[in-house]
N, C-alpha and C. Protein backbone atom coordinates (compact mmCIF):
# COMPACT_ATOMS: atom_id res chain seq x y z
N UNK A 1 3.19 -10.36 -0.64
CA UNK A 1 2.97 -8.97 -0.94
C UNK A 1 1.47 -8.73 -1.03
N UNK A 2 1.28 -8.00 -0.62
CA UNK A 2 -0.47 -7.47 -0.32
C UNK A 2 -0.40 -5.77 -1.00
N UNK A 3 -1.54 -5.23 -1.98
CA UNK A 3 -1.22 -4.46 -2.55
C UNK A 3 -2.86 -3.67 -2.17
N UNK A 4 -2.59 -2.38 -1.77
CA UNK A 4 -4.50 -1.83 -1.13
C UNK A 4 -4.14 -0.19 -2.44
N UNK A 5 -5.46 -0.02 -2.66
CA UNK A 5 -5.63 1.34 -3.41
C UNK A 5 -6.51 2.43 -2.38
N UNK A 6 -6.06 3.46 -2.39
CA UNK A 6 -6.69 4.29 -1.37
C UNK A 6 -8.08 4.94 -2.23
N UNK A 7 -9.04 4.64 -1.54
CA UNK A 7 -10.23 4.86 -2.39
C UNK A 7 -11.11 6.32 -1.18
N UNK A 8 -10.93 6.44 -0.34
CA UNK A 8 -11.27 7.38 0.50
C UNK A 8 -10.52 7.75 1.75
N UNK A 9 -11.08 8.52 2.22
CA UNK A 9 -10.57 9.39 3.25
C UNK A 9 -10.56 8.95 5.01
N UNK A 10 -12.28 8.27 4.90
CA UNK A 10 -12.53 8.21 6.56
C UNK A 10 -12.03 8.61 7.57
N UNK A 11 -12.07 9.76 7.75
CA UNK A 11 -11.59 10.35 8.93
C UNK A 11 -9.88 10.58 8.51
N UNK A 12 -9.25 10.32 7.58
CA UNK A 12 -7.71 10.47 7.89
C UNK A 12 -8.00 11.91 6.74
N UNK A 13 -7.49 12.39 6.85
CA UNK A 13 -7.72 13.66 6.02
C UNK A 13 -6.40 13.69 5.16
N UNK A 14 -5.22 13.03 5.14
CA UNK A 14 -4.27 13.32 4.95
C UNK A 14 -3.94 12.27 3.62
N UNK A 15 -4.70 10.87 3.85
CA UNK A 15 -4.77 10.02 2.78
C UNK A 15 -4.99 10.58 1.29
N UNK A 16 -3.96 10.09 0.88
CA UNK A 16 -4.46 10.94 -1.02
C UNK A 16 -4.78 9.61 -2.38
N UNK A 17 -6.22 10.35 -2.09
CA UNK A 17 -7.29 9.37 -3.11
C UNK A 17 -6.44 8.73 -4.26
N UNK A 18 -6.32 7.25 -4.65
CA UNK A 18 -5.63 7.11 -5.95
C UNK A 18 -4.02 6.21 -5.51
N UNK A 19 -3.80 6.87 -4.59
CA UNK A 19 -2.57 6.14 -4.54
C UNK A 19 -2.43 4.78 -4.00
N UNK A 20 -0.99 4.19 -4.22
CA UNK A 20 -1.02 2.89 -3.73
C UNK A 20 -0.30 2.43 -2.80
N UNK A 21 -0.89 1.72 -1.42
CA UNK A 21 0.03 0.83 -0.76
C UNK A 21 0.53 -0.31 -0.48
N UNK A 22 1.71 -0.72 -0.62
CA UNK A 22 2.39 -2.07 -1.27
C UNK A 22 2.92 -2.49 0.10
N UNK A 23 2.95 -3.85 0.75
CA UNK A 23 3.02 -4.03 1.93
C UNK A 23 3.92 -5.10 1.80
N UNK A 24 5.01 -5.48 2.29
CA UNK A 24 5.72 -7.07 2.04
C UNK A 24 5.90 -7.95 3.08
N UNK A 25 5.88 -9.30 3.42
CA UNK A 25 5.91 -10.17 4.49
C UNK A 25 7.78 -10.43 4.27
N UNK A 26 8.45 -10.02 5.19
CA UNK A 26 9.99 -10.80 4.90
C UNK A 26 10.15 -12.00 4.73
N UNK A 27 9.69 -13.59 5.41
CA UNK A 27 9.74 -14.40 5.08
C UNK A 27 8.65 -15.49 5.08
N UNK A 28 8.87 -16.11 4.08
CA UNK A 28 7.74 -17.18 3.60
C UNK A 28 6.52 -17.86 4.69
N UNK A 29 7.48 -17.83 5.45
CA UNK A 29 7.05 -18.31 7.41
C UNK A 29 6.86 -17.58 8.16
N UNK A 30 6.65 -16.08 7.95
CA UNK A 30 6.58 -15.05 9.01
C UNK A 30 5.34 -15.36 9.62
N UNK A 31 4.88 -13.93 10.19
CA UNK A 31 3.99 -13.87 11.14
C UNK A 31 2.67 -13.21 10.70
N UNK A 32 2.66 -13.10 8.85
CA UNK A 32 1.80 -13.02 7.75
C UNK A 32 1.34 -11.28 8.50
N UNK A 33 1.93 -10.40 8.96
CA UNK A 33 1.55 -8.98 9.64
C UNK A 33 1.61 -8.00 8.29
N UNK A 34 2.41 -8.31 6.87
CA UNK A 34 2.97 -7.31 5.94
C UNK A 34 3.36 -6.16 6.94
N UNK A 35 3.76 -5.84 7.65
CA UNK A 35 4.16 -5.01 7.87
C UNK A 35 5.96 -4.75 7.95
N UNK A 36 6.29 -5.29 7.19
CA UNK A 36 8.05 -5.65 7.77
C UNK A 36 8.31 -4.59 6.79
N UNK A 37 8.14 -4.23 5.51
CA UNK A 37 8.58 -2.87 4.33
C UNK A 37 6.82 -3.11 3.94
N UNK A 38 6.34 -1.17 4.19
CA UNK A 38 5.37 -0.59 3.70
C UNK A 38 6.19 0.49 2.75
N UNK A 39 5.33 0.28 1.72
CA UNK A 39 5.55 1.51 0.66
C UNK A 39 4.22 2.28 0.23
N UNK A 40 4.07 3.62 0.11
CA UNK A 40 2.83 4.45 -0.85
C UNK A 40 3.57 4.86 -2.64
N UNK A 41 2.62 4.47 -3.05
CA UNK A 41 2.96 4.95 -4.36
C UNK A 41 2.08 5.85 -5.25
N UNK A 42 2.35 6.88 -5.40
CA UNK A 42 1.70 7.82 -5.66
C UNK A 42 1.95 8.54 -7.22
N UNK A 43 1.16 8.95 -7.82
CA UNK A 43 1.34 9.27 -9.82
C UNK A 43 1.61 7.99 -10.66
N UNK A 44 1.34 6.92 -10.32
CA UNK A 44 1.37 5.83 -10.78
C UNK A 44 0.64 5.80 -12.01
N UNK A 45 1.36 5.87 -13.33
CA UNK A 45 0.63 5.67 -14.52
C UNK A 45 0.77 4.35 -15.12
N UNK A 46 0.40 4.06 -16.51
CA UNK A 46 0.62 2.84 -16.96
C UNK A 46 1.67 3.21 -18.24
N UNK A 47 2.47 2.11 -18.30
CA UNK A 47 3.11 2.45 -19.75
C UNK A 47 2.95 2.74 -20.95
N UNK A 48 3.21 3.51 -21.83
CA UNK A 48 2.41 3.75 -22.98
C UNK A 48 2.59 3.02 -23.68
């Protein structure tokens, strides 16, 4: 699992500052791409 925070824009205008994308490899032996389940996660707070 590879986890990126969107910190700017560069040219994508559509990216929203703050949020998060969570990327997963299906198996242990893959082809290390994370691309097999992408997720954005967005209003992400912490627990109180």
């Amino acid at each position: 699992m590879v986890t990126y925070k969107i910190i700017g824009d560069d040219g994508f205008s559509n990216n929203v500052i703050g949020n998060y994308v969570i990327c997963w490899e299906d198996l242990n032996l893959g082809d290390q791409d994370y691309q097999d389940l992408v997720a954005e996660v967005s209003h992400a707070a912490p627990i109180p």
